[in-house]
N, C-alpha and C. Protein backbone atom coordinates (compact mmCIF):
# COMPACT_ATOMS: atom_id res chain seq x y z
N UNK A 1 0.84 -1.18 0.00
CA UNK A 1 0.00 0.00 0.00
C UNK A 1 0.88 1.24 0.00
N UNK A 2 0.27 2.36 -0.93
CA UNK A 2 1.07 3.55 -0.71
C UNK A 2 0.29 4.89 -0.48
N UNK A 3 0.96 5.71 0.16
CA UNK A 3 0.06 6.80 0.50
C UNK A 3 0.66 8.02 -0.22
N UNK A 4 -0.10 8.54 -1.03
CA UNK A 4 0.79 9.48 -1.66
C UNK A 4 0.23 10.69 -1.60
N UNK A 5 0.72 11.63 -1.10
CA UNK A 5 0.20 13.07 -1.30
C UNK A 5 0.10 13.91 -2.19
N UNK A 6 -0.96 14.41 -3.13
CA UNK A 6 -0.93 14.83 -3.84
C UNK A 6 -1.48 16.00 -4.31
N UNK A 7 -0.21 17.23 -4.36
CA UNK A 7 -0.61 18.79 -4.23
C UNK A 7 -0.52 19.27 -5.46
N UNK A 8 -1.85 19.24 -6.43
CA UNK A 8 -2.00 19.60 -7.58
C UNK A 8 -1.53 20.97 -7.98
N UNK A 9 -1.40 22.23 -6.71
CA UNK A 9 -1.06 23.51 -6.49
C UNK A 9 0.32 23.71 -7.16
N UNK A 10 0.82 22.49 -6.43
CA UNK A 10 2.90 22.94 -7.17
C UNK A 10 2.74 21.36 -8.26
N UNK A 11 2.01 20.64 -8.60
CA UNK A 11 2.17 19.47 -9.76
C UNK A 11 3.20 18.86 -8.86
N UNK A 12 3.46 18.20 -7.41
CA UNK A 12 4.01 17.72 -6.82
C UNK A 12 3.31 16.51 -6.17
N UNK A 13 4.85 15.69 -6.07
CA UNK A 13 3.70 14.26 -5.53
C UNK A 13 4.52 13.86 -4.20
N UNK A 14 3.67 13.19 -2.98
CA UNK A 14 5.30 12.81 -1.87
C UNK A 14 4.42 11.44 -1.38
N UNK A 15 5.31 10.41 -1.44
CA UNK A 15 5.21 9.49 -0.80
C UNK A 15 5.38 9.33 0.54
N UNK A 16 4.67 8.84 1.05
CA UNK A 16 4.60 8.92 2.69
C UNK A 16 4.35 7.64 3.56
N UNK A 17 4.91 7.37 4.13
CA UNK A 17 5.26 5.94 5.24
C UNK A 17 4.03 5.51 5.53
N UNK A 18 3.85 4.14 4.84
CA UNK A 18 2.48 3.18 5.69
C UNK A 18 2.10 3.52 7.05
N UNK A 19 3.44 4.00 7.68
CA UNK A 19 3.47 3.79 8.90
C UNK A 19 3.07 4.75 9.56
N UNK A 20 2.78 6.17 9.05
CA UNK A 20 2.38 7.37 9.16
C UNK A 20 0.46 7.30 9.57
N UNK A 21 -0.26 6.17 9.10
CA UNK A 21 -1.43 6.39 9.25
C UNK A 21 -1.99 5.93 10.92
N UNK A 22 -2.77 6.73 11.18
CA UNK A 22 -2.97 7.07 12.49
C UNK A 22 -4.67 6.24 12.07
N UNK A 23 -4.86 4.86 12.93
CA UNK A 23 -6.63 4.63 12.83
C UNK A 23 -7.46 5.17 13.12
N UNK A 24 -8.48 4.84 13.17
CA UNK A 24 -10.04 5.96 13.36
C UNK A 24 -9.93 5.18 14.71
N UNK A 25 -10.08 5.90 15.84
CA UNK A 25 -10.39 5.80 17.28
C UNK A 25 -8.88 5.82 18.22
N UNK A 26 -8.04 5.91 17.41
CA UNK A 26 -6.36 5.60 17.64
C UNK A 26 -6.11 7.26 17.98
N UNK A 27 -5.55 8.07 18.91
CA UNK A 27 -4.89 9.14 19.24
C UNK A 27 -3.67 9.52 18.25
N UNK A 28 -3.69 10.20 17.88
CA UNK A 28 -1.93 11.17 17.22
C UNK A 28 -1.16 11.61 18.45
N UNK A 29 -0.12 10.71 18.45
CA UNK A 29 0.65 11.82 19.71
C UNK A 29 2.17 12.66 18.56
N UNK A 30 2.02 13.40 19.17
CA UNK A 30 2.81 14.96 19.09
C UNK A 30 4.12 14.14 19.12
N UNK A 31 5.34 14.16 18.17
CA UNK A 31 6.35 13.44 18.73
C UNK A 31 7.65 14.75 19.50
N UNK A 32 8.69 14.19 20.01
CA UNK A 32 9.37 15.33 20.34
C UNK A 32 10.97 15.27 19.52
N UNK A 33 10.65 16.21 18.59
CA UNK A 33 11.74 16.49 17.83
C UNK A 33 12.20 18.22 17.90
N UNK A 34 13.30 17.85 18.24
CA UNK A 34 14.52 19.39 18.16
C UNK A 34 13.75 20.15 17.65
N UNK A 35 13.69 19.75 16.32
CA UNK A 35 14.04 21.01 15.02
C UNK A 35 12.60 21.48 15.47
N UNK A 36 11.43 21.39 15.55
CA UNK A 36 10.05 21.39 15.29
C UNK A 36 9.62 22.32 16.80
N UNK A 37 9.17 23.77 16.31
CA UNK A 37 9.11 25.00 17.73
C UNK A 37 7.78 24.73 17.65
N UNK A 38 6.53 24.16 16.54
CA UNK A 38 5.51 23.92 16.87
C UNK A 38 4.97 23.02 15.80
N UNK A 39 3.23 23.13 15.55
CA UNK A 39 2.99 21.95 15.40
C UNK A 39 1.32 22.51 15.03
N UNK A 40 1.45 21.81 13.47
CA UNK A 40 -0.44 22.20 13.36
C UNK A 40 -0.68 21.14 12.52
N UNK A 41 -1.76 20.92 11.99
CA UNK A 41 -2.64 19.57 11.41
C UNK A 41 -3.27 20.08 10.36
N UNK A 42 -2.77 19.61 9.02
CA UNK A 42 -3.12 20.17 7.50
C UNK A 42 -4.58 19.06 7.19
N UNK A 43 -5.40 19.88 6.87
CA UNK A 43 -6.80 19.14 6.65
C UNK A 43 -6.16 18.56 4.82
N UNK A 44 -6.54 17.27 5.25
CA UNK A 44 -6.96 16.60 3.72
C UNK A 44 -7.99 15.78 3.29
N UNK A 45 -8.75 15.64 2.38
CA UNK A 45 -9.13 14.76 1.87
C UNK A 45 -7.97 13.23 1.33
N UNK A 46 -9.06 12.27 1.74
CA UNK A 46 -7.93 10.84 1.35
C UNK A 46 -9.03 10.32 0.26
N UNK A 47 -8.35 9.65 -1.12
CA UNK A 47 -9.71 8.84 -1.27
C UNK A 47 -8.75 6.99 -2.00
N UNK A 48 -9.21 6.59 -1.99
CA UNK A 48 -9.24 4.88 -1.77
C UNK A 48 -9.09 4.68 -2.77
N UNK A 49 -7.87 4.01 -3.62
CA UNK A 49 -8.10 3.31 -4.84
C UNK A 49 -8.18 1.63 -4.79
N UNK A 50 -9.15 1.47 -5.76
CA UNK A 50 -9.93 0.11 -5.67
C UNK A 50 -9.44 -0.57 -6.91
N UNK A 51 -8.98 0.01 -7.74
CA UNK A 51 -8.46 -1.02 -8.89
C UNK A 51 -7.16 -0.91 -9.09
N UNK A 52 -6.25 -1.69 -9.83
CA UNK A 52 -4.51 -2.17 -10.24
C UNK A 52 -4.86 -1.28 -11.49
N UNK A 53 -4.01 -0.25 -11.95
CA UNK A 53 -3.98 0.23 -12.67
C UNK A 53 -2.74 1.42 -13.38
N UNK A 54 -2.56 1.14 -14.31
CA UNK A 54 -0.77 1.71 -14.57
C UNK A 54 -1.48 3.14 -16.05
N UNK A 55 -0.85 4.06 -16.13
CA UNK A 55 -1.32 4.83 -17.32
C UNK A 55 -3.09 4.75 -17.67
N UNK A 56 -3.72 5.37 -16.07
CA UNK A 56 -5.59 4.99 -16.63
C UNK A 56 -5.43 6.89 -17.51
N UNK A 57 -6.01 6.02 -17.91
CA UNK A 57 -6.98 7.83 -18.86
C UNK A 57 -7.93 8.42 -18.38
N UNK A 58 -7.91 9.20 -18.77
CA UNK A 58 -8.85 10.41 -17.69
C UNK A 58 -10.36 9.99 -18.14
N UNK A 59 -10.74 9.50 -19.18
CA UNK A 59 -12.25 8.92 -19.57
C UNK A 59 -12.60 7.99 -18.52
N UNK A 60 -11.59 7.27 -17.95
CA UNK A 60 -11.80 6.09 -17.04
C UNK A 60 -11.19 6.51 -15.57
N UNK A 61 -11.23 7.20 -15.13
CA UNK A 61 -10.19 7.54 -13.72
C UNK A 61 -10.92 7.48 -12.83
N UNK A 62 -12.36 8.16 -12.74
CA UNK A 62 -13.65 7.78 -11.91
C UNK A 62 -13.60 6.69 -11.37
N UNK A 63 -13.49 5.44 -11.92
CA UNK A 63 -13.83 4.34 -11.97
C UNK A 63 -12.60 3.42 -11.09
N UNK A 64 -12.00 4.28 -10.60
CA UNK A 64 -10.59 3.61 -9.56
C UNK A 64 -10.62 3.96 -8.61
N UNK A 65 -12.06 4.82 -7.92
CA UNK A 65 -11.65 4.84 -6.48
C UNK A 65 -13.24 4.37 -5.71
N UNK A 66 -12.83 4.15 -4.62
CA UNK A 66 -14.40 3.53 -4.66
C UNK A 66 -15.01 4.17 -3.12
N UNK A 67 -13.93 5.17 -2.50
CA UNK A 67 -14.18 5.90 -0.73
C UNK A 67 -13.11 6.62 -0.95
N UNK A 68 -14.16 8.04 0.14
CA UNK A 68 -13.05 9.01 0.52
C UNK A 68 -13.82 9.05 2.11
N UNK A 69 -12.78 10.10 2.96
CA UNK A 69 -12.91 10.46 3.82
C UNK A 69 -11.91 11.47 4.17
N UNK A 70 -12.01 11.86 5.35
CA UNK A 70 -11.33 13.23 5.71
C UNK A 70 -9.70 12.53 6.21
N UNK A 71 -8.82 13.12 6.32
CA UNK A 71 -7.83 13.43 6.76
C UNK A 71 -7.11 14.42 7.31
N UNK A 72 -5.38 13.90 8.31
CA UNK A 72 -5.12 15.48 8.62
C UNK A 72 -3.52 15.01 8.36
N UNK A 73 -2.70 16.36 7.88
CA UNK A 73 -1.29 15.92 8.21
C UNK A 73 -0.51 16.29 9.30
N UNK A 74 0.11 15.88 10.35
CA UNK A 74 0.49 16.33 11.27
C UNK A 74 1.86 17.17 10.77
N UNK A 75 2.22 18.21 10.96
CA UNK A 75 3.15 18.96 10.33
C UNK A 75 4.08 19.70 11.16
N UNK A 76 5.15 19.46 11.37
CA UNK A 76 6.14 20.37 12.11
C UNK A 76 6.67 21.75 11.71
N UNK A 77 6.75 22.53 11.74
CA UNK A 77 6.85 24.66 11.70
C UNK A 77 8.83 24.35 12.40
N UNK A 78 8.84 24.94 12.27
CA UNK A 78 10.40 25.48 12.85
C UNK A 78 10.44 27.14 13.07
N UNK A 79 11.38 27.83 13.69
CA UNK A 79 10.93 28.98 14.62
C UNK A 79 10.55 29.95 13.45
N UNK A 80 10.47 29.95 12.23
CA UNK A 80 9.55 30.66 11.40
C UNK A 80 8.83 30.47 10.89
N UNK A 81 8.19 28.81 11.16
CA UNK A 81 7.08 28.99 11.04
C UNK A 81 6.56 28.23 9.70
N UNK A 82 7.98 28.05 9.25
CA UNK A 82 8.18 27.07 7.79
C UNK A 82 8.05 25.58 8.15
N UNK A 83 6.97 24.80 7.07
CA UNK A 83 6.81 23.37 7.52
C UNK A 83 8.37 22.84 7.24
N UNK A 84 8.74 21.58 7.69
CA UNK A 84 9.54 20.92 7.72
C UNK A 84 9.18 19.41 6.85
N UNK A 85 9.34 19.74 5.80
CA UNK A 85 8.63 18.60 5.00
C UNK A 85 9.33 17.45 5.28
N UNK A 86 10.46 17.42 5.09
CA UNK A 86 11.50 16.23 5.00
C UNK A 86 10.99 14.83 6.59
N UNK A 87 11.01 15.69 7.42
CA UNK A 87 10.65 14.81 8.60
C UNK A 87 9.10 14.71 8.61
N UNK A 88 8.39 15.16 7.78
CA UNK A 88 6.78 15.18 8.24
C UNK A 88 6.24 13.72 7.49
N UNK A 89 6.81 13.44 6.47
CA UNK A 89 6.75 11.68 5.74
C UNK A 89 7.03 10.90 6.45
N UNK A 90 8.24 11.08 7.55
CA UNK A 90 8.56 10.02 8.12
C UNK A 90 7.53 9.87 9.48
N UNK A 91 7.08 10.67 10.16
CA UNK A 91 6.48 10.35 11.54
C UNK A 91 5.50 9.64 11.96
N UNK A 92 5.85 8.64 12.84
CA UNK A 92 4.75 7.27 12.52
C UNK A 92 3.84 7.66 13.15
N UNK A 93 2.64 7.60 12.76
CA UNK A 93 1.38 8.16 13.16
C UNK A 93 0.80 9.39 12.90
N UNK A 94 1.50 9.89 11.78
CA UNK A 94 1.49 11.72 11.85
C UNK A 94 0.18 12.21 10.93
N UNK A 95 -0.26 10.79 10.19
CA UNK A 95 -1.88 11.13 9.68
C UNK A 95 -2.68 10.27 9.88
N UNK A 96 -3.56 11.33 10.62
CA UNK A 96 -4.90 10.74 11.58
C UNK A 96 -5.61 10.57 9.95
N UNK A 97 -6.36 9.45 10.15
CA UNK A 97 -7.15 8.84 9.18
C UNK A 97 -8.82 8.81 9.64
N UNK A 98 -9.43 9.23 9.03
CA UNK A 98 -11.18 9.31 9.35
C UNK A 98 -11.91 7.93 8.98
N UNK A 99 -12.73 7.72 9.42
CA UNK A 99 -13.73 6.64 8.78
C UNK A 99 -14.06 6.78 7.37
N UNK A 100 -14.75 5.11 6.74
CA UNK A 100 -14.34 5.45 4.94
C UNK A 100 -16.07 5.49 4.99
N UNK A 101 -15.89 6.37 3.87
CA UNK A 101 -17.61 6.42 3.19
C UNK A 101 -17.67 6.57 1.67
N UNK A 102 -18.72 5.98 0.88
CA UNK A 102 -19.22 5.98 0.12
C UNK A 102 -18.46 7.38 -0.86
N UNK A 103 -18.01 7.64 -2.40
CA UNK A 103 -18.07 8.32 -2.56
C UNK A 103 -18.94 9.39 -2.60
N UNK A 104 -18.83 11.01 -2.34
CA UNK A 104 -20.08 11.83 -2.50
C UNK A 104 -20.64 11.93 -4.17
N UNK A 105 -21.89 11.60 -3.99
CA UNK A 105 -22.83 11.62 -5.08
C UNK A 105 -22.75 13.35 -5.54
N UNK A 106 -22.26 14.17 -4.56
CA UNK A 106 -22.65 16.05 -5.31
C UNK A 106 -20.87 16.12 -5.66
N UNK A 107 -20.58 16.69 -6.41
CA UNK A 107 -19.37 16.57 -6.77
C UNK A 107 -18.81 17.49 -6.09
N UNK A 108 -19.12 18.51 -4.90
CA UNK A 108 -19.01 19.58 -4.82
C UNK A 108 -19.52 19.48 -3.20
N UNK A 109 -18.83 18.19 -2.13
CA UNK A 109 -18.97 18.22 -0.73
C UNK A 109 -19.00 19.53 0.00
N UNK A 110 -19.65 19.64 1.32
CA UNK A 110 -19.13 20.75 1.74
C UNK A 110 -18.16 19.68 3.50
N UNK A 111 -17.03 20.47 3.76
CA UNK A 111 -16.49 19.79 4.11
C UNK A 111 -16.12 20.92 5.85
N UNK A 112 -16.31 20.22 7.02
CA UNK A 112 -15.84 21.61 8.07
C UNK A 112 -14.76 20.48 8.88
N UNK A 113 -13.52 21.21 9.17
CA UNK A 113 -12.78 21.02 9.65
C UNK A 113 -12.13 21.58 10.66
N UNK A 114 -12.32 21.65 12.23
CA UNK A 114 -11.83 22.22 13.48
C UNK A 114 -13.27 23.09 13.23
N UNK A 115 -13.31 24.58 13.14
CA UNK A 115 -14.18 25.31 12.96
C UNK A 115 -14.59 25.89 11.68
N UNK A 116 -13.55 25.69 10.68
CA UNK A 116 -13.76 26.11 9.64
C UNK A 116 -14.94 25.05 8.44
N UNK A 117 -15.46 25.85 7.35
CA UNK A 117 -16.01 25.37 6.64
C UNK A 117 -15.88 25.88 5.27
N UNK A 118 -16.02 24.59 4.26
CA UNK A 118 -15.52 25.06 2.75
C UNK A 118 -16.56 24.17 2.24
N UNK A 119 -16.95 24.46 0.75
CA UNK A 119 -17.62 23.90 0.16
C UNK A 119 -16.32 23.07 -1.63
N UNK A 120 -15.90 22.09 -1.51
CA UNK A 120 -14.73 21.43 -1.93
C UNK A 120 -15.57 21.26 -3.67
N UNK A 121 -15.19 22.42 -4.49
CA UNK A 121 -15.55 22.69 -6.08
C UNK A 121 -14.87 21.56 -7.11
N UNK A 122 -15.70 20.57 -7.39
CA UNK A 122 -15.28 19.26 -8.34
C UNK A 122 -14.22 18.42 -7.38
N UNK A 123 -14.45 18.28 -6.85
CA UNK A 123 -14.13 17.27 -5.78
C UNK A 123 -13.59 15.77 -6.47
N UNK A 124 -14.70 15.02 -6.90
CA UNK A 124 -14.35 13.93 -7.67
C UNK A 124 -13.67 14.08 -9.39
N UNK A 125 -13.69 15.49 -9.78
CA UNK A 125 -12.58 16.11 -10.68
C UNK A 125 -11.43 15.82 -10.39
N UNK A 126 -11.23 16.49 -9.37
CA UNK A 126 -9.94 16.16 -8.81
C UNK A 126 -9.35 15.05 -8.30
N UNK A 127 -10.12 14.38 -7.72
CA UNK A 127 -9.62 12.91 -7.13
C UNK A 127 -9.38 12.06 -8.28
N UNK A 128 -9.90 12.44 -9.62
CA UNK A 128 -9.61 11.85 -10.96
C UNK A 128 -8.51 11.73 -11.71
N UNK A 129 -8.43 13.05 -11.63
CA UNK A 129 -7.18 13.88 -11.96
C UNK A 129 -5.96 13.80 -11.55
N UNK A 130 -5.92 13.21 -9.94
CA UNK A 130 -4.88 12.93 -9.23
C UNK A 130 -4.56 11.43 -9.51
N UNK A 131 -5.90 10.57 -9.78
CA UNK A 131 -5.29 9.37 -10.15
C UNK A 131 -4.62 9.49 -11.73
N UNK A 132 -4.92 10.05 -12.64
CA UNK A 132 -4.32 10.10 -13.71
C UNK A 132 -3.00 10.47 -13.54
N UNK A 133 -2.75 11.49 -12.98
CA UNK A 133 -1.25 12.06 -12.24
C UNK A 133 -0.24 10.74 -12.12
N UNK A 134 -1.39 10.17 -10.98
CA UNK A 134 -0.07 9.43 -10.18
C UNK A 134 0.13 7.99 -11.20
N UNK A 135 -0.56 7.97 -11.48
CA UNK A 135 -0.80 6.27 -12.61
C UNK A 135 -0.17 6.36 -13.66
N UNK A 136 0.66 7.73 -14.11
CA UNK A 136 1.40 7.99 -14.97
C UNK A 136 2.71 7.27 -14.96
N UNK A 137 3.56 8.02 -13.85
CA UNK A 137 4.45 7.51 -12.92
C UNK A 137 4.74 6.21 -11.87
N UNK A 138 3.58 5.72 -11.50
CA UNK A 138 3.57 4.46 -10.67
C UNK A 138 2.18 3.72 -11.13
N UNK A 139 2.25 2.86 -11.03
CA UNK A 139 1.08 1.38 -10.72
C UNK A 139 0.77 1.98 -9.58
N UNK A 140 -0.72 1.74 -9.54
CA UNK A 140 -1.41 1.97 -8.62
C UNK A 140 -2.43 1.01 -8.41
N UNK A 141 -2.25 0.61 -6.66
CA UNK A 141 -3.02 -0.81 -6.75
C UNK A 141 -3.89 -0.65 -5.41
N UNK A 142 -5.12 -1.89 -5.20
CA UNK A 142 -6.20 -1.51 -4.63
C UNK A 142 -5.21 -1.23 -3.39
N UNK A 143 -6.45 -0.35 -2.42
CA UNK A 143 -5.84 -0.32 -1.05
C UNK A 143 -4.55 1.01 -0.88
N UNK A 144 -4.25 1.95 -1.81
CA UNK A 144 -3.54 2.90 -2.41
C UNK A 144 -4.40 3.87 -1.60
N UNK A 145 -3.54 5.26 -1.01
CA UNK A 145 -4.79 6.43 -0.52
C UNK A 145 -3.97 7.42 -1.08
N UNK A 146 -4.62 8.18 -1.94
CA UNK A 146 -4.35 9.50 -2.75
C UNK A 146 -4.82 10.61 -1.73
N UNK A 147 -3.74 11.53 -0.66
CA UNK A 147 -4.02 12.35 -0.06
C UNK A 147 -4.09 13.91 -0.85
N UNK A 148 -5.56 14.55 -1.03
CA UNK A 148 -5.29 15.96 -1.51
C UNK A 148 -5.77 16.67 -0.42
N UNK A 149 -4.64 18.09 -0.17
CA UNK A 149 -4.63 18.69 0.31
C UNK A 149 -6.46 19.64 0.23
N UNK A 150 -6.89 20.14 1.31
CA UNK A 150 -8.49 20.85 1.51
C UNK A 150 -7.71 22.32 1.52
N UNK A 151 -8.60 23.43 0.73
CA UNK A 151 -8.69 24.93 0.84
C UNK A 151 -9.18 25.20 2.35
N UNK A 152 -8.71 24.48 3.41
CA UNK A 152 -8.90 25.05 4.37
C UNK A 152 -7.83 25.43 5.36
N UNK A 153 -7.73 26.10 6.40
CA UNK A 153 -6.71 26.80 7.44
C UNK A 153 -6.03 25.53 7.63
N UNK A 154 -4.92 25.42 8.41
CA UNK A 154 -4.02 23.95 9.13
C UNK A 154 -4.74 25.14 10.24
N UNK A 155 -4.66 23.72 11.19
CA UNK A 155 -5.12 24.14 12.76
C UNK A 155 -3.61 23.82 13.62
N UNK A 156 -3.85 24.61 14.11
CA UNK A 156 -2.56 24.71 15.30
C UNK A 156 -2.84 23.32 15.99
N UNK A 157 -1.26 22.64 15.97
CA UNK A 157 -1.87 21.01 16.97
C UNK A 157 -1.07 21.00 18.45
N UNK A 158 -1.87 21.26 19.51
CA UNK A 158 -1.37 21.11 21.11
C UNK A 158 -1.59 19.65 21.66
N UNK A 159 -1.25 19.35 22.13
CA UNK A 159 -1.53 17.77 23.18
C UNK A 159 -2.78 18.25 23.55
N UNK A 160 -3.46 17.92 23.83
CA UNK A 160 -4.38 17.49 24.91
C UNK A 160 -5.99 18.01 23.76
N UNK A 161 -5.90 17.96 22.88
CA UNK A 161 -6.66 18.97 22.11
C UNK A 161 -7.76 17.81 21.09
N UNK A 162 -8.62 18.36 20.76
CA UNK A 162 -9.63 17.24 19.43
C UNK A 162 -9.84 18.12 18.72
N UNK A 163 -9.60 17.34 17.35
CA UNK A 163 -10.21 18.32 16.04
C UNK A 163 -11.31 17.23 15.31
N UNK A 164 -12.25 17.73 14.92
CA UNK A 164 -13.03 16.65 14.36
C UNK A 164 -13.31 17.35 12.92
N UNK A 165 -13.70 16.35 11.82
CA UNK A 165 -13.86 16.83 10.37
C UNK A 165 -15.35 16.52 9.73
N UNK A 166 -15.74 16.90 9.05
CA UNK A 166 -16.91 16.48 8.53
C UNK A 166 -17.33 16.41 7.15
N UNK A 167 -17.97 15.37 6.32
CA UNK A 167 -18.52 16.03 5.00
C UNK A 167 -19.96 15.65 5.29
N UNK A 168 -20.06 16.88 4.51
CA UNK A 168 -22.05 16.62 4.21
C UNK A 168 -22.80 16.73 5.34
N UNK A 169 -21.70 17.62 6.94
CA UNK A 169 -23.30 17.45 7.79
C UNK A 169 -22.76 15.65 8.71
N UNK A 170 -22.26 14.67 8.20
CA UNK A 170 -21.36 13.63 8.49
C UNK A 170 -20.28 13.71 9.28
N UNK A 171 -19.81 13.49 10.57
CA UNK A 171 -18.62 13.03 11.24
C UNK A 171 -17.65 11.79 10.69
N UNK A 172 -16.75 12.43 9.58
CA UNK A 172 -15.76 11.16 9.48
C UNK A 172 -14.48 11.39 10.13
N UNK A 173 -14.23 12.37 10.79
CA UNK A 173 -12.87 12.32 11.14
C UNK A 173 -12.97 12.83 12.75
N UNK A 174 -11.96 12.18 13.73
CA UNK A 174 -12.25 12.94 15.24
C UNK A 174 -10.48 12.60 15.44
N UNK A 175 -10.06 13.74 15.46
CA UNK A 175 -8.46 13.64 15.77
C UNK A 175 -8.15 13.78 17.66
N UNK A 176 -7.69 13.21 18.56
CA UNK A 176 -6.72 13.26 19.23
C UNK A 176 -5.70 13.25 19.75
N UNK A 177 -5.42 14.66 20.26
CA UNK A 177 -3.49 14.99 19.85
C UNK A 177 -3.15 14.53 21.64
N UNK A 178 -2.17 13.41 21.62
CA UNK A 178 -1.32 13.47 22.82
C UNK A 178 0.07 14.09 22.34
């Protein structure tokens, strides 16, 4: 299985550690690293690929994922405040994973995350689009989670704290930070 992040913004792709996924009812704890002066939680959408598939075409890309749900990335800042990408792939547990649901039937979820709320414009466009991306470059096989980044704020992440996510009015995601 691979988890790949995928930020259509810079046409960038990052692979990220099996080991990074945090279960639905499972806590995120905060790890303690030097470099990292703080610490916030990047809202994503995850969605599920269900078929083996190498070079799909965009006529057919729909047709490879079969669930999404919410996600978060746990992200380390350094004293200005700049993420620290390099260590944020590696941290085991560093994305809390939501419960899986059904794809959304409106192409166009509305999605609230901590307090914020967005309404997510071609939604399954994009989750299409990203499989075409990545299927270019790699085989992509069932059990695969294509993480795209949400137009929403990162929330500042403290210990002791819950962020919960939602689509549609739906609770799929409830984060707890130790």
């Amino acid at each position: 299985m691979k988890i790949i992040l995928c930020d259509r913004y810079n046409s960038r792709f990052e692979v990220i550690a099996d080991s990074a996924l945090t279960l639905p009812g499972r806590p995120t704890f905060i790890p303690d690293i030097p470099e990292a002066e703080s610490w916030e939680l990047q809202p994503m959408a995850a969605v599920r690929i269900s078929r083996l598939g190498k070079s799909v075409s965009a006529k057919f890309a729909r047709r490879y994922s079969d669930a999404f749900t919410l996600a978060a990335r746990l992200m380390p800042l350094d004293a200005s405040g700049m993420p620290l990408d390099g260590i944020a792939s590696l941290i085991d547990f560093g994305v809390p994973l939501g419960e899986w649901s059904a794809l959304p039937e409106d192409a166009d979820p509305e999605i609230t995350f901590g307090c914020e709320t967005a309404t997510l414009r071609g939604f399954l466009q994009s989750a299409a689009d990203a499989t075409v991306a990545v299927s270019r470059c790699a085989t992509i096989k069932m059990g695969d989670i294509l993480l795209l980044p949400l137009p929403l704020k990162a929330v500042e992440a403290r210990a002791g704290e819950e962020i919960t996510g939602s689509a549609d009015g739906t609770r799929l995601l409830h984060v707890r930070l130790k």
